[in-house]
C-alpha atoms as a PDB file:
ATOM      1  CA  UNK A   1      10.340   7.246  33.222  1.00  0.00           C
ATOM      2  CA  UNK A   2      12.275   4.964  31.712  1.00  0.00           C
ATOM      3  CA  UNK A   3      16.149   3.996  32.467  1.00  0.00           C
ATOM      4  CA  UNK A   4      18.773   5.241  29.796  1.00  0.00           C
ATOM      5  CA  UNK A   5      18.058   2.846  26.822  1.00  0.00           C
ATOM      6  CA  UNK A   6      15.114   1.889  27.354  1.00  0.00           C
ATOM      7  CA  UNK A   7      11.780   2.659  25.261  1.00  0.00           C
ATOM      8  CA  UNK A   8       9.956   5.356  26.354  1.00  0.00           C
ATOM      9  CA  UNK A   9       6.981   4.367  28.351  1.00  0.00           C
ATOM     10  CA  UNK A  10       3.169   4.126  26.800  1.00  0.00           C
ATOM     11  CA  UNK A  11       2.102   8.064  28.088  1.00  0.00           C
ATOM     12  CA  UNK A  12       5.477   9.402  26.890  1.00  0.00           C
ATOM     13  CA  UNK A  13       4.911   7.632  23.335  1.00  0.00           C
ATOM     14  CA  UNK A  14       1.866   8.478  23.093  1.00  0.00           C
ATOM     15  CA  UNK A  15       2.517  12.104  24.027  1.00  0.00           C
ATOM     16  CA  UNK A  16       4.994  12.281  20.873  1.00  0.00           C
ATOM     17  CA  UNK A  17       1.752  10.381  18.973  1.00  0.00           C
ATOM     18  CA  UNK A  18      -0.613  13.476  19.663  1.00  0.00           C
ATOM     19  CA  UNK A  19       1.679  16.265  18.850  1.00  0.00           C
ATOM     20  CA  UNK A  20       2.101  14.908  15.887  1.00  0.00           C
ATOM     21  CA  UNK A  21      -0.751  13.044  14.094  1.00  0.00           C
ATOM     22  CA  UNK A  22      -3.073  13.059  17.318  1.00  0.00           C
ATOM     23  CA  UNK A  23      -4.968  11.203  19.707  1.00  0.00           C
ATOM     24  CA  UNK A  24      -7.055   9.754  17.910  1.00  0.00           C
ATOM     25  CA  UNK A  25      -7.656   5.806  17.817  1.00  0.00           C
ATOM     26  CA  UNK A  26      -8.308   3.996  14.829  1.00  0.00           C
ATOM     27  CA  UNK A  27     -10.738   1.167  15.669  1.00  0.00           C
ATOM     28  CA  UNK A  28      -9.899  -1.862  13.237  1.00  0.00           C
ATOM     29  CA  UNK A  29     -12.725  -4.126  13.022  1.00  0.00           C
ATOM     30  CA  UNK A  30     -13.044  -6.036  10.210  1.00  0.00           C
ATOM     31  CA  UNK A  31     -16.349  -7.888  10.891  1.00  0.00           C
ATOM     32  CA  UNK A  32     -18.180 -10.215   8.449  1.00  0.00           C
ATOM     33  CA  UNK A  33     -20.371  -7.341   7.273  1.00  0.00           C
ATOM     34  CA  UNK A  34     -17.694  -4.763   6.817  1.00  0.00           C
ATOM     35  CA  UNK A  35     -15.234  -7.438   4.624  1.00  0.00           C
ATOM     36  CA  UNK A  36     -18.681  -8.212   2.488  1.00  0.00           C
ATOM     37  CA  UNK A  37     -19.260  -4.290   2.082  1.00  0.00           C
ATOM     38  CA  UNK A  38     -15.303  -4.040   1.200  1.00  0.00           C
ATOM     39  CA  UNK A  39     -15.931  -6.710  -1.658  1.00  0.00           C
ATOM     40  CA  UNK A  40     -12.566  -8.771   0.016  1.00  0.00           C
ATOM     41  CA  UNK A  41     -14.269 -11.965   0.839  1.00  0.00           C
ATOM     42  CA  UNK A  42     -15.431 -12.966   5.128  1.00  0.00           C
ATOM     43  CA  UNK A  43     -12.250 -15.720   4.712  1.00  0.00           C
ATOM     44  CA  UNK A  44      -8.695 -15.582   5.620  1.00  0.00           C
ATOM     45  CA  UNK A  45      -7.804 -14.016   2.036  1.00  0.00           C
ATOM     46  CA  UNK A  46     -10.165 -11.053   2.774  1.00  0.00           C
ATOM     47  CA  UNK A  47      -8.836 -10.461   6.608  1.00  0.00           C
ATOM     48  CA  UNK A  48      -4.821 -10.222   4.896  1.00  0.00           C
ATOM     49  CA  UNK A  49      -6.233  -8.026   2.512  1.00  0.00           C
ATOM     50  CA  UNK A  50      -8.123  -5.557   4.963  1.00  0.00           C
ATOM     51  CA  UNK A  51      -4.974  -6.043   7.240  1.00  0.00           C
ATOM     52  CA  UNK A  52      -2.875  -4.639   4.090  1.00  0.00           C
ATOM     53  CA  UNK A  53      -5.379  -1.691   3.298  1.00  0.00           C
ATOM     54  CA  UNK A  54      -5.216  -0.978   6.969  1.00  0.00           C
ATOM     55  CA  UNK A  55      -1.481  -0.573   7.110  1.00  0.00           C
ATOM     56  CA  UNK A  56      -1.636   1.334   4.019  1.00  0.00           C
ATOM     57  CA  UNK A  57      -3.796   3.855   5.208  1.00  0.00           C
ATOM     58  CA  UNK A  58      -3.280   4.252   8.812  1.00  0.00           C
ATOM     59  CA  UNK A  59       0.550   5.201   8.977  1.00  0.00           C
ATOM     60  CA  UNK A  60       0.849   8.722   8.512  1.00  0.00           C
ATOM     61  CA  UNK A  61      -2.495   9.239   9.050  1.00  0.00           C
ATOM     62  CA  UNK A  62      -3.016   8.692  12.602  1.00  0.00           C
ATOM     63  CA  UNK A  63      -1.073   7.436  15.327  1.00  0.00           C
ATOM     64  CA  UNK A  64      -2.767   4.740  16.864  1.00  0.00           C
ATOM     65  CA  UNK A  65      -4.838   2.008  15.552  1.00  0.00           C
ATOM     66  CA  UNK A  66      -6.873  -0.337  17.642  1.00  0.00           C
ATOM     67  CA  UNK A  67      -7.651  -3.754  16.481  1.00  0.00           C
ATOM     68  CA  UNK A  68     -10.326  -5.810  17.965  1.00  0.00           C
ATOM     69  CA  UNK A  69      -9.025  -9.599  18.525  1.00  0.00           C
ATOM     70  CA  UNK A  70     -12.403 -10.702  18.217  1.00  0.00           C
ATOM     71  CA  UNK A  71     -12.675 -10.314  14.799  1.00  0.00           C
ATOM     72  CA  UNK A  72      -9.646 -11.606  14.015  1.00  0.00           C
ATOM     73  CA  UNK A  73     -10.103 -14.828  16.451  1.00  0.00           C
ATOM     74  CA  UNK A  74     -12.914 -16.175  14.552  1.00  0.00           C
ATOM     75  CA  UNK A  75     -10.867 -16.975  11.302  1.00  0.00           C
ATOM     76  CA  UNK A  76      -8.839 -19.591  13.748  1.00  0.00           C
ATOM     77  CA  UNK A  77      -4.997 -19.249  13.372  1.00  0.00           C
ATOM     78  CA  UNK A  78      -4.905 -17.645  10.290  1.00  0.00           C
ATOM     79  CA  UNK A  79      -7.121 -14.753  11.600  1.00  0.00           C
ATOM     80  CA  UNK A  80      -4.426 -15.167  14.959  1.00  0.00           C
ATOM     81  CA  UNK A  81      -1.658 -14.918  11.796  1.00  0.00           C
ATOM     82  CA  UNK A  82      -3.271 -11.534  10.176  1.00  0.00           C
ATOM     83  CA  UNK A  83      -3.642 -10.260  13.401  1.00  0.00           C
ATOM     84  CA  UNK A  84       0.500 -10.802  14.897  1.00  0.00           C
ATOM     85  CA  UNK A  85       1.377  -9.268  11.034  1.00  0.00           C
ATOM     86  CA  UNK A  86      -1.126  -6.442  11.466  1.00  0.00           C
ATOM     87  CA  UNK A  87       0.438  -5.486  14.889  1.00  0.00           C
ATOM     88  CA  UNK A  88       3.982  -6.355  13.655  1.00  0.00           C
ATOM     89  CA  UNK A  89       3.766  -3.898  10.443  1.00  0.00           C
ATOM     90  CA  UNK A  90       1.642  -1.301  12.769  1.00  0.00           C
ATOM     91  CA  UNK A  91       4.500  -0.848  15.629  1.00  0.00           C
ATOM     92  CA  UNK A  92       7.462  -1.512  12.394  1.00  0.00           C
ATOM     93  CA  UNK A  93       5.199   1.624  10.680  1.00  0.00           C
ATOM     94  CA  UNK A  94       5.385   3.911  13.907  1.00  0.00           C
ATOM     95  CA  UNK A  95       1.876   3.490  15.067  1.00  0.00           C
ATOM     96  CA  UNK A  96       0.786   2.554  18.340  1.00  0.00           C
ATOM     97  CA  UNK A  97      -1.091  -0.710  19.002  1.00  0.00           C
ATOM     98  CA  UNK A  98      -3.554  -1.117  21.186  1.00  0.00           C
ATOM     99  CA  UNK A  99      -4.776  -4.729  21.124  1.00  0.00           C
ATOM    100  CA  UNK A 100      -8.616  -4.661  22.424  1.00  0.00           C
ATOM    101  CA  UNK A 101      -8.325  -7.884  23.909  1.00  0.00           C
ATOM    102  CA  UNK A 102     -10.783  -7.324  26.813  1.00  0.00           C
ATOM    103  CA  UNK A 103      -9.460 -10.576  29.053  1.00  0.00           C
ATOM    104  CA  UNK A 104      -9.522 -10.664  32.610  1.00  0.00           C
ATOM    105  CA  UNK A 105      -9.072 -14.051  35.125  1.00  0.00           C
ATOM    106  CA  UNK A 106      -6.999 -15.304  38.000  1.00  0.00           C
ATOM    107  CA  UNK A 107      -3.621 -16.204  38.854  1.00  0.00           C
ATOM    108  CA  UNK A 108      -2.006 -18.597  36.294  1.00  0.00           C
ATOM    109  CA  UNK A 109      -4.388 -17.540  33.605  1.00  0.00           C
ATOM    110  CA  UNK A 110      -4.042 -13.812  33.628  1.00  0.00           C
ATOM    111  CA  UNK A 111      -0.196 -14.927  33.709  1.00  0.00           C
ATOM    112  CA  UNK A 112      -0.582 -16.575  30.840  1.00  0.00           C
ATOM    113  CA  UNK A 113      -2.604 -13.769  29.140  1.00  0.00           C
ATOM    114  CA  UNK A 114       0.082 -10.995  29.817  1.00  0.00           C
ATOM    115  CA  UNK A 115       2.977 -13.302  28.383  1.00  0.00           C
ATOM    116  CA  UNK A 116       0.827 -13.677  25.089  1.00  0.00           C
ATOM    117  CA  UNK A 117       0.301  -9.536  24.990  1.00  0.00           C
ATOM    118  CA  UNK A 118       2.893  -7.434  26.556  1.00  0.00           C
ATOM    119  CA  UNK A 119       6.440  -7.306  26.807  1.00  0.00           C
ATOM    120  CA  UNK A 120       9.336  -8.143  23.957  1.00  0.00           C
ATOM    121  CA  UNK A 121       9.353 -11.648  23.074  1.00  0.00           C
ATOM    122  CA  UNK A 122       5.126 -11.592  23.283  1.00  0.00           C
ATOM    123  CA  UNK A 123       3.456 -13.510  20.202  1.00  0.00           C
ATOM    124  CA  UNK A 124       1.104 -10.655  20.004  1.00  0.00           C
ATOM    125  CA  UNK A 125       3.490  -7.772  21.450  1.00  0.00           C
ATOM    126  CA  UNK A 126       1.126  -4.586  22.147  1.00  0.00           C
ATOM    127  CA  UNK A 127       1.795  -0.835  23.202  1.00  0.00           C
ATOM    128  CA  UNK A 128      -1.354  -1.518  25.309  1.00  0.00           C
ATOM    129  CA  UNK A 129      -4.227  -4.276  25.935  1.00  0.00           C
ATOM    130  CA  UNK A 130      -7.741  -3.781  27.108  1.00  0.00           C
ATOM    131  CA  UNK A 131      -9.086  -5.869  29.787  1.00  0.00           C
ATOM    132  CA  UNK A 132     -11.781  -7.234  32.436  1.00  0.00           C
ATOM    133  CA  UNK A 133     -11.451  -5.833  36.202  1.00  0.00           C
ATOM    134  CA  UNK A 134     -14.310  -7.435  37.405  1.00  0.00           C
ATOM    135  CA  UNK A 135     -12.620 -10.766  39.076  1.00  0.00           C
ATOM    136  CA  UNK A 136     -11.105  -8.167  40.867  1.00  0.00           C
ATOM    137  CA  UNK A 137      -8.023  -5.372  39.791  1.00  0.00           C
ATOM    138  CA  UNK A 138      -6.019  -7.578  42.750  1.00  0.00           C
ATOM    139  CA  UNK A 139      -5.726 -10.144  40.294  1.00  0.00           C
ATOM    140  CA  UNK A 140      -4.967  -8.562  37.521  1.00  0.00           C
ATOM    141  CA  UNK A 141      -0.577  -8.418  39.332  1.00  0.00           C
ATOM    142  CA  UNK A 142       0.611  -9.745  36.009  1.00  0.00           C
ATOM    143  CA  UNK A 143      -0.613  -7.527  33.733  1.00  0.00           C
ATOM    144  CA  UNK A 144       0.265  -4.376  35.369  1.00  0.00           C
ATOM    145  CA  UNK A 145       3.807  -5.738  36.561  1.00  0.00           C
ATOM    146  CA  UNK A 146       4.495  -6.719  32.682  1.00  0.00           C
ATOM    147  CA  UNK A 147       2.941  -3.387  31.414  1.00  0.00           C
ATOM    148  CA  UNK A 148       5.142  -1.448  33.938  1.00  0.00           C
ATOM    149  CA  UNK A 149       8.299  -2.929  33.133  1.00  0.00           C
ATOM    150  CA  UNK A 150       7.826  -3.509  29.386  1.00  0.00           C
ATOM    151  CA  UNK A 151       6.448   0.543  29.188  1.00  0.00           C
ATOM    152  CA  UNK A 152       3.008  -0.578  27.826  1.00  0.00           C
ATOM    153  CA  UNK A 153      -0.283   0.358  29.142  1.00  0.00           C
ATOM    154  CA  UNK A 154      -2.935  -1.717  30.658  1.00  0.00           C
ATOM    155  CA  UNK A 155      -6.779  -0.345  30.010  1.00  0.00           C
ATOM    156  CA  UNK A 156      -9.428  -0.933  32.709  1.00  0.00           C
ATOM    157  CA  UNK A 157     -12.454  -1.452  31.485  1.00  0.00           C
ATOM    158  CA  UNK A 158     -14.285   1.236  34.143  1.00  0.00           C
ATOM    159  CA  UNK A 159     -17.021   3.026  33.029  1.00  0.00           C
ATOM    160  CA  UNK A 160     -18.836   1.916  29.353  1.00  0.00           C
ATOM    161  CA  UNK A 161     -21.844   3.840  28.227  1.00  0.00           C
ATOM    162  CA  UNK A 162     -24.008   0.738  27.321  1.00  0.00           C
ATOM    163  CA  UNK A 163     -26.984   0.420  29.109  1.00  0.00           C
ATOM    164  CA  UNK A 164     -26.310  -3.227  29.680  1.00  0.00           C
ATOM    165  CA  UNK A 165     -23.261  -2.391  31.766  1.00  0.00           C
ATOM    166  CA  UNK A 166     -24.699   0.329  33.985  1.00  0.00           C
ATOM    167  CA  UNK A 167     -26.431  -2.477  36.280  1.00  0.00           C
ATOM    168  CA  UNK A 168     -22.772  -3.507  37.456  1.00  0.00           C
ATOM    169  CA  UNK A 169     -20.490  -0.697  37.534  1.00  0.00           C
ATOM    170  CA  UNK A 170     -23.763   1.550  38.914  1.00  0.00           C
ATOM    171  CA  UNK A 171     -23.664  -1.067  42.265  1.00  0.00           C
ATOM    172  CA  UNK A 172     -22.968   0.968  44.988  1.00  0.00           C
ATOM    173  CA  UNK A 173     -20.492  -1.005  48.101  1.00  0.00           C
ATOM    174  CA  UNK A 174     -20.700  -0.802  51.540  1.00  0.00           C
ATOM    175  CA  UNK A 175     -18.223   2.755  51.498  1.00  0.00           C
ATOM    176  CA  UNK A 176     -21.191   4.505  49.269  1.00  0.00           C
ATOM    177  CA  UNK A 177     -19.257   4.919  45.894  1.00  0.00           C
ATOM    178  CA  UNK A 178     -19.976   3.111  42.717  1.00  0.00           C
ATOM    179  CA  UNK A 179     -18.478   0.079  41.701  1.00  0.00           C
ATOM    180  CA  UNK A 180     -16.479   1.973  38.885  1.00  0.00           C
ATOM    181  CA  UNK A 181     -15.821   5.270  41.367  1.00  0.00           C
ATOM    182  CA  UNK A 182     -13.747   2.604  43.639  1.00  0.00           C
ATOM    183  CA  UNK A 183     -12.503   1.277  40.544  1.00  0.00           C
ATOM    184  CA  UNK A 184     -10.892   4.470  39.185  1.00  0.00           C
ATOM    185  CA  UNK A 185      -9.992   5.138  42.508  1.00  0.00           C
ATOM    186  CA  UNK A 186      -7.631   1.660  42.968  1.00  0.00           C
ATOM    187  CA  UNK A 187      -6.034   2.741  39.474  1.00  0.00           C
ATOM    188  CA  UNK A 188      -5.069   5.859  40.838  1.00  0.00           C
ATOM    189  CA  UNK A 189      -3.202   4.004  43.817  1.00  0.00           C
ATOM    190  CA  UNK A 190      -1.735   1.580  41.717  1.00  0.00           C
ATOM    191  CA  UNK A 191       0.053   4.475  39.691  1.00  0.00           C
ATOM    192  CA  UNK A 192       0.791   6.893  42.128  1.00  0.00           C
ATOM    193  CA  UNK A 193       2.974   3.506  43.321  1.00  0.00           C
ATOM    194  CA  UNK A 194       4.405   2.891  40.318  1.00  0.00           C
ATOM    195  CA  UNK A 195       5.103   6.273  38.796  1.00  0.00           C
ATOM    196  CA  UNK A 196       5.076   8.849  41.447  1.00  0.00           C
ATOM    197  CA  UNK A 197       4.370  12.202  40.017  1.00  0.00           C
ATOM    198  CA  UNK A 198       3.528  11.108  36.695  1.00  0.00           C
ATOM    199  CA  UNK A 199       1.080   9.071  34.352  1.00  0.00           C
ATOM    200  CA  UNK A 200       0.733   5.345  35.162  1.00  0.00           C
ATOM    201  CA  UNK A 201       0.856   2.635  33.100  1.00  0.00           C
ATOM    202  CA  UNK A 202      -2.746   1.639  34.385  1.00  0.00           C
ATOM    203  CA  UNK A 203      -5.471   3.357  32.611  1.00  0.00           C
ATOM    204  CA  UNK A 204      -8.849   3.021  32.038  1.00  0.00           C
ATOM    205  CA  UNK A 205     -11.626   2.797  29.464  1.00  0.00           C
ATOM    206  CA  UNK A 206     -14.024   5.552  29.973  1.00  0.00           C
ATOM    207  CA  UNK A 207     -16.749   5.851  27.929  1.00  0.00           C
ATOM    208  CA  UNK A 208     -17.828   9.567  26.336  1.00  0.00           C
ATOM    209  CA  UNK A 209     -21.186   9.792  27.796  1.00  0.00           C
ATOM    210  CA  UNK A 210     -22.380  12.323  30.436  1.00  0.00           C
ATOM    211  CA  UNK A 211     -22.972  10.011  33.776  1.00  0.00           C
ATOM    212  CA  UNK A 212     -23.707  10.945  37.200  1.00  0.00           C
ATOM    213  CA  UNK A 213     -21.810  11.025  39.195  1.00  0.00           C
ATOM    214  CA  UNK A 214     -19.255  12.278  37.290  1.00  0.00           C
ATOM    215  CA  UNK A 215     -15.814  10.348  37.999  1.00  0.00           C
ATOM    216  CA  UNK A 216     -12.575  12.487  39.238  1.00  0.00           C
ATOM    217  CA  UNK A 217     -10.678  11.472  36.204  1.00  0.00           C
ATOM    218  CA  UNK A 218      -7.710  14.033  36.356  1.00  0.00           C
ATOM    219  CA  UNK A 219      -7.259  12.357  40.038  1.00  0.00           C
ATOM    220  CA  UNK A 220      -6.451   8.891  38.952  1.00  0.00           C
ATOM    221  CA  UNK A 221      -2.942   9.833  37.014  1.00  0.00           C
ATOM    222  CA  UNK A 222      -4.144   7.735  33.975  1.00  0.00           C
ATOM    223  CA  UNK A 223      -4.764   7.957  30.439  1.00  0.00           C
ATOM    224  CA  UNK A 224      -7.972   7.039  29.247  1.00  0.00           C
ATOM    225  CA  UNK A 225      -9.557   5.422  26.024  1.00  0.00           C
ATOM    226  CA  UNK A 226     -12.815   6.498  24.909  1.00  0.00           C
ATOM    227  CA  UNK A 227     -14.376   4.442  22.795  1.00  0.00           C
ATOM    228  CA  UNK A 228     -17.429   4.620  20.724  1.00  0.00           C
ATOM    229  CA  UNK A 229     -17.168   7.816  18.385  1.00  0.00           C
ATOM    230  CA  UNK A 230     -19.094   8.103  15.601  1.00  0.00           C
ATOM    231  CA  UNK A 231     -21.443   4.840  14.557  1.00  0.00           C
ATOM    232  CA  UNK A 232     -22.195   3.980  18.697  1.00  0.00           C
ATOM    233  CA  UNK A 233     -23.607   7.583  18.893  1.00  0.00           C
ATOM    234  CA  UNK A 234     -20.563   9.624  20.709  1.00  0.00           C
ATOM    235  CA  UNK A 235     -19.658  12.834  18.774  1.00  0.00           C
ATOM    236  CA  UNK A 236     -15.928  14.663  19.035  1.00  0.00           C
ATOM    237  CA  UNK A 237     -17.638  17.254  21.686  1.00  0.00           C
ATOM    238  CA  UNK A 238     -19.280  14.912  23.346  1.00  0.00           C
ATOM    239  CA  UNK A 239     -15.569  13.560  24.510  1.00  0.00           C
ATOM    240  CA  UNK A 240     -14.009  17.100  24.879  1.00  0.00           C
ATOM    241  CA  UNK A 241     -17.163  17.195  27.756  1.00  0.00           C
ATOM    242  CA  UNK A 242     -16.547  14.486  29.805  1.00  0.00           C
ATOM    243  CA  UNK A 243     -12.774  14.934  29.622  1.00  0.00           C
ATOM    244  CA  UNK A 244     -12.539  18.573  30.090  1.00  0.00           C
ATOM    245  CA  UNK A 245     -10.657  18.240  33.261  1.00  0.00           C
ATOM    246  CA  UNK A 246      -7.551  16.022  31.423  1.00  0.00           C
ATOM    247  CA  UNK A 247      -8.021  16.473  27.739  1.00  0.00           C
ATOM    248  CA  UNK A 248      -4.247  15.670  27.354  1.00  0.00           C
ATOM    249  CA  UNK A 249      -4.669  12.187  28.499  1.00  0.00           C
ATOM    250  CA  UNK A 250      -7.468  10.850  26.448  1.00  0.00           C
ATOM    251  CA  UNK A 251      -7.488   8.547  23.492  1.00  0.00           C
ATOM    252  CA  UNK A 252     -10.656   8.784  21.668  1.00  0.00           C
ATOM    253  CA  UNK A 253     -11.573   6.137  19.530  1.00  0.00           C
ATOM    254  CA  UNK A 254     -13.472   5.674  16.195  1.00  0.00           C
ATOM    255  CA  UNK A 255     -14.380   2.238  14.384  1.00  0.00           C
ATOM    256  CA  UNK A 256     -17.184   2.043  11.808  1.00  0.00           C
ATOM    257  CA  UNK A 257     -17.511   5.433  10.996  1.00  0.00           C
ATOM    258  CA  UNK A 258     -14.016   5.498   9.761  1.00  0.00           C
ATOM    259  CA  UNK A 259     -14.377   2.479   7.747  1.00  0.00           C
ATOM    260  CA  UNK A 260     -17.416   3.024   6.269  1.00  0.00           C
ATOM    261  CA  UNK A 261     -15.336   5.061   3.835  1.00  0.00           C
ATOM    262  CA  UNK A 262     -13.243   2.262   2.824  1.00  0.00           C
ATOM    263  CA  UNK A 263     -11.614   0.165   0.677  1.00  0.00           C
ATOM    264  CA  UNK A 264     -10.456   2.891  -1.062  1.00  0.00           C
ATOM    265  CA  UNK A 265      -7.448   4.373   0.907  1.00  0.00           C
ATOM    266  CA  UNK A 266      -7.103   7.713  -0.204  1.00  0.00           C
ATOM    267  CA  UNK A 267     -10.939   7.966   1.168  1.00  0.00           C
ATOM    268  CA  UNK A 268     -10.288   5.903   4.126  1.00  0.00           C
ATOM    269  CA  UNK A 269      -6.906   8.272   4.354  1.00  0.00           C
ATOM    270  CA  UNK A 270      -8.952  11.473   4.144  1.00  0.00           C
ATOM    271  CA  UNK A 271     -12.321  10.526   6.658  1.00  0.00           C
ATOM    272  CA  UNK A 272      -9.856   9.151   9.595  1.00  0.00           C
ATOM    273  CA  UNK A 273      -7.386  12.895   9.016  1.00  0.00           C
ATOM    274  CA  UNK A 274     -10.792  14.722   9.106  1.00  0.00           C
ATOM    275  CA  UNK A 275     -11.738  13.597  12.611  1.00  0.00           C
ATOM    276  CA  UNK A 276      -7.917  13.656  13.576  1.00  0.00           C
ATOM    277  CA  UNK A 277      -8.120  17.208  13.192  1.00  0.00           C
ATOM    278  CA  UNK A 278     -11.259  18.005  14.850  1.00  0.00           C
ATOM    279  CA  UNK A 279      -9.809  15.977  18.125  1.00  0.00           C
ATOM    280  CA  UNK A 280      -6.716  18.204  17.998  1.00  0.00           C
ATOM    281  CA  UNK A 281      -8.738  21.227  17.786  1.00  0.00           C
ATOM    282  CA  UNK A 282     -10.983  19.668  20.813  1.00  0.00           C
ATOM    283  CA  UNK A 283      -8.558  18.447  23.073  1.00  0.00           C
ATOM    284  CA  UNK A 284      -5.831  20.601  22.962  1.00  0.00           C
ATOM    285  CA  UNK A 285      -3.064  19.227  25.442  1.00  0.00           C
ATOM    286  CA  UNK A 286      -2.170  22.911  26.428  1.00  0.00           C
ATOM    287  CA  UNK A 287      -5.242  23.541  28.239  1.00  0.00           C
ATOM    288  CA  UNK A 288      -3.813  20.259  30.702  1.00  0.00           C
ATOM    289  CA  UNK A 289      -1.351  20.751  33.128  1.00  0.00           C
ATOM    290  CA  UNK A 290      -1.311  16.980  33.616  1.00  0.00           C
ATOM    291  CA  UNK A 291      -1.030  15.739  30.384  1.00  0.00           C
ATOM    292  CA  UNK A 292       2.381  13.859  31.091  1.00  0.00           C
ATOM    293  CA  UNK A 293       3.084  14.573  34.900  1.00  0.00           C
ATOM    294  CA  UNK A 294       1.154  15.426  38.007  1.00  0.00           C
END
């Protein structure tokens, strides 16, 4: 927890997000295709003007929104511009950001990464950043000692549900468990050392699809992000499944389906509060004991 003063760390802000709005994530991808369909232009202008509907229609609607960098990258530094106002008016509008970022590299690098995402001062300041584990979680020192002490949350990519990435985190090591069993396993060390009896600020990104074996998610004292509801083929239940055991602590997330409704806000406004619902009717955080501590 957090000294007197300071802000409230990611799992207790996000706590306060779900009893209110809810957990779910608003994926914010505003790809060449979607700003065509949207009639704004695949430039610069376009991007500031989905940025704007986005801001518009998000706050008070949910409580998190997730923007994906990518999309913003490839617009060079104005698309880096849109993206530091979108995350500036997000957090200024009481939403949670988490910046789907995806990096991951050694030493001086993944220094350089977490200065750039976490922690006040940050260019691109996040609640919480997605990233790479697969240089090793060892290396990844920076961005869990900056998302400790700045109350953020870093997101381990562990377990997706694309076929392409079953091949690695499927490998089973020389102790018999799966390369994303040991994973999940290392995050739960890692916050048991930082936050004894409570949730970490290491979590991971779990997809909602039914995989064997199934991983001991309640065990690793994490929150979790689930992405791909709704245009990737994950439904509401299909989430409530696979995180029966700790529906408290996950963060489902929906992209395309959501803005498929758009650029009309009251629409957009209406489709995102429709699923919002139907997660706080799925994953109610009564039914888990763990939701905040251990």
């Amino acid at each position: 927890m957090p000294e007197n003063g300071a802000v409230p760390d990611f799992a207790s802000r996000f706590a306060m997000a779900r009893s209110g709005p809810g957990p779910l994530v608003w994926g914010l991808d505003p790809s060449a295709a979607l700003l065509k369909a949207w009639g704004l232009g695949d430039d610069p202008g376009g991007l500031d003007r989905f940025a704007d509907i986005m801001l518009d229609a998000a706050a008070g609607t949910v409580g998190l929104v997730k923007p994906q960098s990518a999309f913003f990258e490839r617009h060079g530094w104005r698309g880096f511009r849109t993206l530091s106002r979108l995350i500036a008016g997000a957090r200024s509008a009481g939403l949670l950001v988490v910046l789907d970022v995806k990096r991951g590299d050694v030493g001086s690098t993944n220094d350089a990464y977490a200065e750039a995402f976490l922690g006040p001062g940050a260019p691109l300041e996040a609640d919480a950043v997605t990233v790479h584990p697969y240089l090793g979680l060892a290396a990844m020192g920076a961005f869990v000692s900056r998302s400790s002490q700045a109350g953020s949350c870093l997101l381990v990519v562990t377990r997706s549900s694309n076929p392409e990435g079953r091949a690695v985190q499927s490998a089973v090591g020389e102790d018999g468990r799966q390369v994303d069993e040991r994973l999940l396993g290392e995050i739960g060390e890692l916050n048991r050392m930082l936050a004894p009896g409570q949730i970490g600020p290491v979590g991971a990104v779990v997809g909602p699809a039914r995989i064997e074996p199934e991983l001991d998610l309640a065990d690793a004292q994490a929150l979790f992000l689930a992405p791909g509801v709704g245009a990737q083929g994950a439904t509401p239940e299909d989430v409530a499944r696979v995180f029966a055991a700790c529906p408290g602590r996950v963060m489902p997330s929906a992209s395309r389906s959501l803005l498929a409704a758009g650029p009309d806000i009251k629409a957009l406004q209406d489709r995102a509060a429709a699923m919002a619902a139907e997660f706080r009717r799925l994953l109610p955080a009564s039914k888990d004991a763990t939701a905040r501590t251990i």
